[in-house]
Protein backbone atom coordinates (compact mmCIF):
# COMPACT_ATOMS: atom_id res chain seq x y z
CA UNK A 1 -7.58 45.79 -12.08
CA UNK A 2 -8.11 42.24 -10.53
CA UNK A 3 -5.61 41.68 -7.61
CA UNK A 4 -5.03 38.14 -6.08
CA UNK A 5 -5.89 37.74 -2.63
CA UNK A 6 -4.06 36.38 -0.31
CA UNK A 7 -3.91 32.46 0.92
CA UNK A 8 -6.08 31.30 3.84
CA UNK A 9 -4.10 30.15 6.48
CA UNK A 10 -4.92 26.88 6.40
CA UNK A 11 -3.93 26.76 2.28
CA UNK A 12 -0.65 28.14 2.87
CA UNK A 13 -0.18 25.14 5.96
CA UNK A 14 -1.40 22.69 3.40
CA UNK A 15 1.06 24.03 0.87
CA UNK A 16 3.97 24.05 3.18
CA UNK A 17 3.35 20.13 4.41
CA UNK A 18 2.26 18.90 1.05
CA UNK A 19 4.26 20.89 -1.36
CA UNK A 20 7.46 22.15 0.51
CA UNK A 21 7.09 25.29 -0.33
CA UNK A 22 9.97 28.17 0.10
CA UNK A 23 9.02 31.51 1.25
CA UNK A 24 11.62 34.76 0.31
CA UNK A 25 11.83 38.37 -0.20
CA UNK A 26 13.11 40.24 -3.10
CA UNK A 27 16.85 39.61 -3.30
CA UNK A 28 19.16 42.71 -3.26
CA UNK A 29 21.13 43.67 -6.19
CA UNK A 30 24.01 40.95 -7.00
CA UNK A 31 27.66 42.75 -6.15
CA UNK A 32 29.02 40.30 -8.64
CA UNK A 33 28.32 38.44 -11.62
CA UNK A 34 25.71 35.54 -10.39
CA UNK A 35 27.44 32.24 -9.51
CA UNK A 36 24.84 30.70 -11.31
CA UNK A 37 25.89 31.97 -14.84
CA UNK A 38 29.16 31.11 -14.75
CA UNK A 39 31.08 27.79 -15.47
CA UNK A 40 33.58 25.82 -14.12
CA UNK A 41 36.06 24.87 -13.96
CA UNK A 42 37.96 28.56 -14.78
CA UNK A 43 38.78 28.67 -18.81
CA UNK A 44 35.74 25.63 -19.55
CA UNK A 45 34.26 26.62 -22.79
CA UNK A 46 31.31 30.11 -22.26
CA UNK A 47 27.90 29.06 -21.59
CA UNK A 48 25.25 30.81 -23.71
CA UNK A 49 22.38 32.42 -21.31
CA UNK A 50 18.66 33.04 -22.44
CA UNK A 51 17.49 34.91 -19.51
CA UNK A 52 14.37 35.81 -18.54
CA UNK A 53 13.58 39.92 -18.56
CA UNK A 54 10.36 40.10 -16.80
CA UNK A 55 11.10 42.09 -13.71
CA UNK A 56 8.33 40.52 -11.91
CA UNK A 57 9.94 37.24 -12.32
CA UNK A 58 13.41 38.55 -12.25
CA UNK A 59 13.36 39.18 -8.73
CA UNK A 60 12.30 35.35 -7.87
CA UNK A 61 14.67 33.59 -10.11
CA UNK A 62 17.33 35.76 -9.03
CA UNK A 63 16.40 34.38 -5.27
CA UNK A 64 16.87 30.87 -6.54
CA UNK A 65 20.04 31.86 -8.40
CA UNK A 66 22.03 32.90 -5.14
CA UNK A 67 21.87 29.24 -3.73
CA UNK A 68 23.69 27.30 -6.43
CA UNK A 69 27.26 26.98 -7.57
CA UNK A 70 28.71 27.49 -11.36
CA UNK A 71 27.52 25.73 -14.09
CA UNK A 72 30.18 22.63 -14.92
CA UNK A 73 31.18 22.14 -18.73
CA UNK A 74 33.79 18.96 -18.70
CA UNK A 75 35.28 17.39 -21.44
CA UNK A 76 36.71 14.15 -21.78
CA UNK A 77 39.26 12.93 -24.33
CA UNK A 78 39.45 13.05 -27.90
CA UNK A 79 37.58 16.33 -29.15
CA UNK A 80 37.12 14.47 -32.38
CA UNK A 81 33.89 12.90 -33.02
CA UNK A 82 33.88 8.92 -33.85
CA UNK A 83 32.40 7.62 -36.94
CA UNK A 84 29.05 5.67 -36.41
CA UNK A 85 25.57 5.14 -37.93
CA UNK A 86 23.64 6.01 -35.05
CA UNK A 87 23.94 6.78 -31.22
CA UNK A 88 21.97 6.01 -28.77
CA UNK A 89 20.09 8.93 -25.77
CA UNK A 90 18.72 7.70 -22.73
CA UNK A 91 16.47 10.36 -20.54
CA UNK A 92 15.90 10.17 -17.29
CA UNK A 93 14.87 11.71 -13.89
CA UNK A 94 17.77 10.45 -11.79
CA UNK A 95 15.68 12.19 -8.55
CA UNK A 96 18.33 13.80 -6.83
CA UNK A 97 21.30 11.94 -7.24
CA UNK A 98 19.34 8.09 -5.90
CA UNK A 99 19.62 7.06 -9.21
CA UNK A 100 21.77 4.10 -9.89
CA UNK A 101 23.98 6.07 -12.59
CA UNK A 102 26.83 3.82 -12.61
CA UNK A 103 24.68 0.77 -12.98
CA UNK A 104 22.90 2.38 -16.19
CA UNK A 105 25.96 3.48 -17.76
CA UNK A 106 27.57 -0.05 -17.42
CA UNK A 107 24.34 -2.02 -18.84
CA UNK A 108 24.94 0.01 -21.51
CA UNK A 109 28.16 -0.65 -22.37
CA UNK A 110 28.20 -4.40 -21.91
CA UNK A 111 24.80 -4.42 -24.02
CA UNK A 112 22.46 -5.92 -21.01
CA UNK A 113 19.82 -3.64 -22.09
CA UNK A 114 20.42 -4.18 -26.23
CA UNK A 115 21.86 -7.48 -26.92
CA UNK A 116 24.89 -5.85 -27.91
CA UNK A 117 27.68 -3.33 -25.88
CA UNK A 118 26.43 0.18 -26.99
CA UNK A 119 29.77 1.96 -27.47
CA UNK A 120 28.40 5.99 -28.43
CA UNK A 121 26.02 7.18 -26.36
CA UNK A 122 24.03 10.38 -24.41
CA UNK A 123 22.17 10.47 -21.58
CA UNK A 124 19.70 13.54 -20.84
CA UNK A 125 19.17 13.89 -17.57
CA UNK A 126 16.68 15.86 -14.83
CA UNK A 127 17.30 15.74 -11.34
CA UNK A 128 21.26 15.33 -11.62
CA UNK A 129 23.07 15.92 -7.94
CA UNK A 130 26.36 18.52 -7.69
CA UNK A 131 27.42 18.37 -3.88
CA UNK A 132 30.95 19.84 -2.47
CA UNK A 133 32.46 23.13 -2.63
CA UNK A 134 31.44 24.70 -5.66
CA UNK A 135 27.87 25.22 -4.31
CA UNK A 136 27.79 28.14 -1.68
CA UNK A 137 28.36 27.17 2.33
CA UNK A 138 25.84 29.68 3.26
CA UNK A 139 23.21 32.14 1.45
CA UNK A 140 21.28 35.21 1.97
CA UNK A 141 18.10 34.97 4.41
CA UNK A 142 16.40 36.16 1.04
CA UNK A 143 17.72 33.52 -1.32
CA UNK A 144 15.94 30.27 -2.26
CA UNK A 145 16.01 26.64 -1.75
CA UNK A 146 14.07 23.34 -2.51
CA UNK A 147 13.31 20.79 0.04
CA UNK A 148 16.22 18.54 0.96
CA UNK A 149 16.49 15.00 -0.81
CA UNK A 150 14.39 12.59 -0.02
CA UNK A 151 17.25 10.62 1.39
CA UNK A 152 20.19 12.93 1.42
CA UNK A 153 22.44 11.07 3.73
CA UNK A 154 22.03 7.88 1.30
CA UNK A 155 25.03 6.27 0.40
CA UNK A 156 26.12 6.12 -3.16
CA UNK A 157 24.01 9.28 -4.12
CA UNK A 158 25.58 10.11 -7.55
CA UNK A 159 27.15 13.30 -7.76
CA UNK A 160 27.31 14.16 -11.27
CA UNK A 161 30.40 15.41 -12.06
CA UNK A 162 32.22 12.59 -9.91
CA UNK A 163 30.18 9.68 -12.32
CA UNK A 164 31.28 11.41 -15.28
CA UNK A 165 35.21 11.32 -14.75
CA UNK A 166 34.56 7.97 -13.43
CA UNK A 167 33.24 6.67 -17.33
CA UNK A 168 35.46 9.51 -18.80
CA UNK A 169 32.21 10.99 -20.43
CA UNK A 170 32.14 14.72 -21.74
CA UNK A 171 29.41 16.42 -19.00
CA UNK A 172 27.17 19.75 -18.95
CA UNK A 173 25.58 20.07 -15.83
CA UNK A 174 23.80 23.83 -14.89
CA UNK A 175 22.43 23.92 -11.95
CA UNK A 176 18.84 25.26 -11.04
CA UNK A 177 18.08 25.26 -7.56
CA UNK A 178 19.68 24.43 -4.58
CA UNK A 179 18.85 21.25 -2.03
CA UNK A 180 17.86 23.05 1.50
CA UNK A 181 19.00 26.19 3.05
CA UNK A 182 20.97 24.52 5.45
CA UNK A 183 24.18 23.32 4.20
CA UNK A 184 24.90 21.12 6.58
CA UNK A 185 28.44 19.05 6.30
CA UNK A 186 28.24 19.18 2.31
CA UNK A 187 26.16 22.14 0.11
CA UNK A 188 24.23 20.74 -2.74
CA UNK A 189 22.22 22.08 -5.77
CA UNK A 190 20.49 20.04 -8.39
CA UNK A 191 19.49 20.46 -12.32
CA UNK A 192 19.76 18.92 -15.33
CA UNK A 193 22.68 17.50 -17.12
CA UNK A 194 23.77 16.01 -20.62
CA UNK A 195 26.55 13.41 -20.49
CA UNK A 196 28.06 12.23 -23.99
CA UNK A 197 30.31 9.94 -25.39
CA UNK A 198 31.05 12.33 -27.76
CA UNK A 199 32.43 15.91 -27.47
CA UNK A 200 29.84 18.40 -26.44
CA UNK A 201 29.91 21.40 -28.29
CA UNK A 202 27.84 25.17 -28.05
CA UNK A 203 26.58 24.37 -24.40
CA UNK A 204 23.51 26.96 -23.95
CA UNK A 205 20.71 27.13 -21.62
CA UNK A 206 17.56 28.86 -21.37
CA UNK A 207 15.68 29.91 -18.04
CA UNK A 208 11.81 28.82 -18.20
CA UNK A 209 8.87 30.95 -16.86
CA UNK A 210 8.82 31.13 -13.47
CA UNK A 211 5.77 29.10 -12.19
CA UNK A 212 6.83 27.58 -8.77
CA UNK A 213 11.09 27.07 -8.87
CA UNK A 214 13.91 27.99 -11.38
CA UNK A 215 13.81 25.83 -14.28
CA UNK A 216 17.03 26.08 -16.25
CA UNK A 217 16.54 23.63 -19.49
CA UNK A 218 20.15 22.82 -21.16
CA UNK A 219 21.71 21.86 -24.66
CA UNK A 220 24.58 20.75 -26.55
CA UNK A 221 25.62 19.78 -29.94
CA UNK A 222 27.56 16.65 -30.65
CA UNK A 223 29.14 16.35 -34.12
CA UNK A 224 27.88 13.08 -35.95
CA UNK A 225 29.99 11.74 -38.64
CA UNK A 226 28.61 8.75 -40.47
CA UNK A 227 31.09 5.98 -42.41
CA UNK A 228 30.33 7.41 -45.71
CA UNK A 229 31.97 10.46 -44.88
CA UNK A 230 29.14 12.53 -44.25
CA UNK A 231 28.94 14.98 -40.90
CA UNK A 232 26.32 16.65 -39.06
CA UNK A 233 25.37 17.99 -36.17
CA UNK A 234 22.65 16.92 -33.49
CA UNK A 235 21.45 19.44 -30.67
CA UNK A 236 20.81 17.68 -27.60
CA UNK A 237 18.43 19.07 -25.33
CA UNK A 238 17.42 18.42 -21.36
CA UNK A 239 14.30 20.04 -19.87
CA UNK A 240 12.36 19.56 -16.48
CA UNK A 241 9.09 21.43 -15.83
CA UNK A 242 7.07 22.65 -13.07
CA UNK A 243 4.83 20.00 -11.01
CA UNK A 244 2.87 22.28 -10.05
CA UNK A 245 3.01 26.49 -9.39
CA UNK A 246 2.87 28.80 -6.96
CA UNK A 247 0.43 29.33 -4.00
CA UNK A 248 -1.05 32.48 -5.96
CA UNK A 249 -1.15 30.74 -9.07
CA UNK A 250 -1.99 27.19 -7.53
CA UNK A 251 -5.22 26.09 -10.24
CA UNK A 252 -2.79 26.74 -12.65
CA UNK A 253 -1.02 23.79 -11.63
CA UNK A 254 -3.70 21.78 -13.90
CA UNK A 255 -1.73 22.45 -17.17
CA UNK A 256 -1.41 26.68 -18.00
CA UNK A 257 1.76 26.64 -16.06
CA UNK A 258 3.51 23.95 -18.08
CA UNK A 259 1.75 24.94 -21.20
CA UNK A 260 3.86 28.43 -20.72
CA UNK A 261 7.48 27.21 -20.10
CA UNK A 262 6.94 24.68 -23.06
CA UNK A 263 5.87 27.25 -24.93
CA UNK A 264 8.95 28.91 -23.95
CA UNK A 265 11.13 25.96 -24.52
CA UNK A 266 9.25 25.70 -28.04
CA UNK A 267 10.70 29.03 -28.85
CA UNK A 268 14.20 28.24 -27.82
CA UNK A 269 14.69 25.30 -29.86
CA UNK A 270 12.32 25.22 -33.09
CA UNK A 271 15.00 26.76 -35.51
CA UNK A 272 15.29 23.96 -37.62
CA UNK A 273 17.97 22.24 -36.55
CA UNK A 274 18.39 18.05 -35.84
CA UNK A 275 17.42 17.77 -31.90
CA UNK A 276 16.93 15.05 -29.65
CA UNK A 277 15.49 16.86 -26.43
CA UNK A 278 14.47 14.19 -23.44
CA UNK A 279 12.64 15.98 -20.72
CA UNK A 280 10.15 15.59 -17.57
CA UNK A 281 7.18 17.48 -18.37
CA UNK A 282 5.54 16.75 -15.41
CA UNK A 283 2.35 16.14 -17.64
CA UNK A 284 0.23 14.05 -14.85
CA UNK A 285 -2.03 12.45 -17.24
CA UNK A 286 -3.20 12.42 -20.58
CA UNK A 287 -5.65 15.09 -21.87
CA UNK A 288 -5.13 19.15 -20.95
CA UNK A 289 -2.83 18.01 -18.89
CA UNK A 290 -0.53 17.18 -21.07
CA UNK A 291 -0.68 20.31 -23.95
CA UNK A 292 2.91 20.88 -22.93
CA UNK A 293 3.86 17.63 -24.86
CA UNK A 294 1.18 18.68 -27.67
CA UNK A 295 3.01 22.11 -27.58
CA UNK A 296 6.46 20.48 -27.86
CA UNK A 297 5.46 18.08 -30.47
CA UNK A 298 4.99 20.69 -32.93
CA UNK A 299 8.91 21.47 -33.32
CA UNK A 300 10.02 18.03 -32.12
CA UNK A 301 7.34 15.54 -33.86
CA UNK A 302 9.11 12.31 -34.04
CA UNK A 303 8.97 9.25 -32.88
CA UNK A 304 5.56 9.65 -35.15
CA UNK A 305 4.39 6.32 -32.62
CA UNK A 306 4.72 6.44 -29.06
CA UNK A 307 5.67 3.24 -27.44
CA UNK A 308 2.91 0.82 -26.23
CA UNK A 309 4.11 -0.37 -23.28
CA UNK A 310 4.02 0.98 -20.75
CA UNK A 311 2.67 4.32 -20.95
CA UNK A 312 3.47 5.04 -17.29
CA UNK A 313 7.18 6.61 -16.97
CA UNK A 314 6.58 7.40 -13.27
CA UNK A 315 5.02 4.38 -10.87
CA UNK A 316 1.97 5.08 -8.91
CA UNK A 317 -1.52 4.71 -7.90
CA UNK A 318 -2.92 7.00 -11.00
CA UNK A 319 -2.81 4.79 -14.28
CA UNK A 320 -1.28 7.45 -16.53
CA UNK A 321 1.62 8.88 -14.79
CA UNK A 322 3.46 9.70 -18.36
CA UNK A 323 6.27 12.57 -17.25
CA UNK A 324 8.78 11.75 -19.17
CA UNK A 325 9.68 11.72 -22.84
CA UNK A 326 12.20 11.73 -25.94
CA UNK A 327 11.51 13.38 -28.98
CA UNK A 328 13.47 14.34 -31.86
CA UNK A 329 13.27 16.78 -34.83
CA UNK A 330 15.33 14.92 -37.82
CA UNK A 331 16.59 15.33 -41.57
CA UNK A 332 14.84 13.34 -43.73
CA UNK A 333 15.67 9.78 -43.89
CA UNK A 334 16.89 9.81 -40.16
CA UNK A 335 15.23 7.53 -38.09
CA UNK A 336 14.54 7.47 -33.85
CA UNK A 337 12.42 5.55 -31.47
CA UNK A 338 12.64 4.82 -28.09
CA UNK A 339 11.34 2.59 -25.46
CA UNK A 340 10.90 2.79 -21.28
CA UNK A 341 13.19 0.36 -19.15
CA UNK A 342 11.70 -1.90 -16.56
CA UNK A 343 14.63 -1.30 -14.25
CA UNK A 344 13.79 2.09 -12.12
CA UNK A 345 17.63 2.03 -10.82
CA UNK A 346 16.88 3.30 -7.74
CA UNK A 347 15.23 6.41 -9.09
CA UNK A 348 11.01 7.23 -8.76
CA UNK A 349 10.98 7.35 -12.94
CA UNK A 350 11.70 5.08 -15.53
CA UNK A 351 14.64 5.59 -17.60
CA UNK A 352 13.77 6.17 -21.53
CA UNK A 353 16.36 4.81 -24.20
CA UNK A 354 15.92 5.79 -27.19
CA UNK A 355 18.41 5.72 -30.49
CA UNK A 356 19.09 8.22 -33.40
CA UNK A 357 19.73 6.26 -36.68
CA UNK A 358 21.11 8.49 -39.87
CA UNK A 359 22.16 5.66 -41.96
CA UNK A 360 20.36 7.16 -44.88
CA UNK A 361 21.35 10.27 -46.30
CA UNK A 362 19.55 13.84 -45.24
């Protein structure tokens, strides 16, 4: 039997400055139902939990688990779905809350990015920000944490569940990690989040394969109901994968990592149903690097043409940096496309906005 051995010294320093990495024992048994898996606030609509069972990666995510607060399932006004030929889904990696959130949801609305106010409308996000006191004061010496934000004390950080009572939007947020061990005046987790014009419906989520950190990817379902009278539904989907994986498993930070929680992911949602899924899958460049889109494209294949310009989602000295992405798996006669914003908004990606047209019937 092959057994890893263990990292030099001078690896694991490298890892720590460069990567931030977290080190942990084995968490005791939880005394309680996880704060992780449930939702708030009390009485929000059940959250639907595809857990992972592999003890050896049971014991890690469970680590992770301790450090965050409840899942948060809000809605927001009418539960009835408005009638409308197509809605429009922005992704985008919001990193940590510095994303100008407010400032993208109101260029929507008065149309500054389409010509026209956009009046239905989702945006799929990584990286959201939850900060206050749903998210645990303290944890165990054994639980996990990510490095602090990169500016946590900035002012105007969005915290998610403030920005969507703010635009009275219907929000699922599940957290999957939390932002430093030290709490300091305010605890914080991060993860990824749908907000919706529209009532949210079914919210689910699905833990990935542990590689490096917890990776919790989210959906929803959003009823669509055209002005011929027709209705459907769309499954909305957020994701965020692995940059990179663990010290052990460090070479397979090159693409095998990835390729396994998209593979995962793959599972979850290629049932057949309409699905708009916008992720960050950290795919560095193009080639093997990026087999976790090629994976993913298989149950979500359109738009059938990528957009031309520009390729790069994430700014930087390497000429490729594509992370992020929309697709969408649609009824015949539905179309979708998307294209990437110039404006950052304060965030290290490119937001993504794309539309869902279902004019035509299915």
């Amino acid at each position: 039997m092959h057994r890893e051995s263990g990292p030099s010294i001078a690896f694991l320093v490298s890892c720590v400055l460069i990567a931030g990495c977290t080190v942990h024992r084995a968490p005791q048994e939880f005394t309680a139902s996880p704060s992780c898996l449930r939702v708030a606030p009390p009485g929000s609509t059940p959250l639907r939990w595809s857990l992972r069972d592999d003890p050896a990666e049971r014991s890690a995510l469970d680590a992770w688990c301790e450090g965050v607060g409840p899942a948060v399932f809000l809605p927001a006004g009418d539960t009835e779905a408005p009638v409308a030929d197509s809605i429009a889904i922005v992704n985008w990696n919001a990193h940590i809350g510095s994303g100008d959130l407010d400032g993208l949801i109101d260029d929507l609305r008065s149309g500054a990015l389409t010509g026209q106010p956009v009046t239905e409308f989702v945006l799929l996000l990584q990286e959201s920000h939850r900060a206050g006191r749903d998210v645990p004061a303290r944890i165990p010496s054994w639980a996990a944490a990510a490095t602090n934000p990169p500016d946590p004390d900035r002012p105007g950080r969005a915290d998610i569940t403030d920005v969507a009572r703010r635009h009275g939007l219907w929000l699922l947020y599940v957290p999957s990690m939390r932002s430093g061990r030290d709490a300091g005046d305010v605890p914080e987790d991060r993860g990824n989040a749908i907000l919706s014009t529209q009532p949210l419906e079914s919210p689910a989520a699905v833990e990935l394969p542990w590689e490096r950190q917890r990776r919790v990817a989210i959906s929803a379902s959003i009823e669509l109901r055209t002005r011929d009278g027709r209705s459907t539904e769309l499954r909305l989907v957020s994701a965020h994968l692995d940059n990179r994986s663990r010290l052990g498993r460090i070479a397979r930070s090159f693409g095998i990592g990835r390729l396994r929680q998209a593979e995962a992911l793959a599972a979850f949602i290629d049932d057949g149903r309409p699905t708009a899924m916008g992720a960050d899958l950290n795919t560095w460049l193009s080639g093997h690097l990026a087999d976790a889109a090629r994976i993913l494209r298989r149950a979500l294949p359109l738009p059938g043409v990528l957009p031309e310009r520009p390729t790069a989602t994430l700014p930087g000295p390497l000429p490729d940096q594509k992370l992020d992405y929309l697709m969408f798996a649609l009824p015949s006669g539905w179309t979708a496309g998307y294209r990437v914003l110039d404006d950052e908004y304060g965030s290290d990606h490119h937001p993504l906005l794309g539309w869902v047209r279902f004019t035509a019937a299915p």
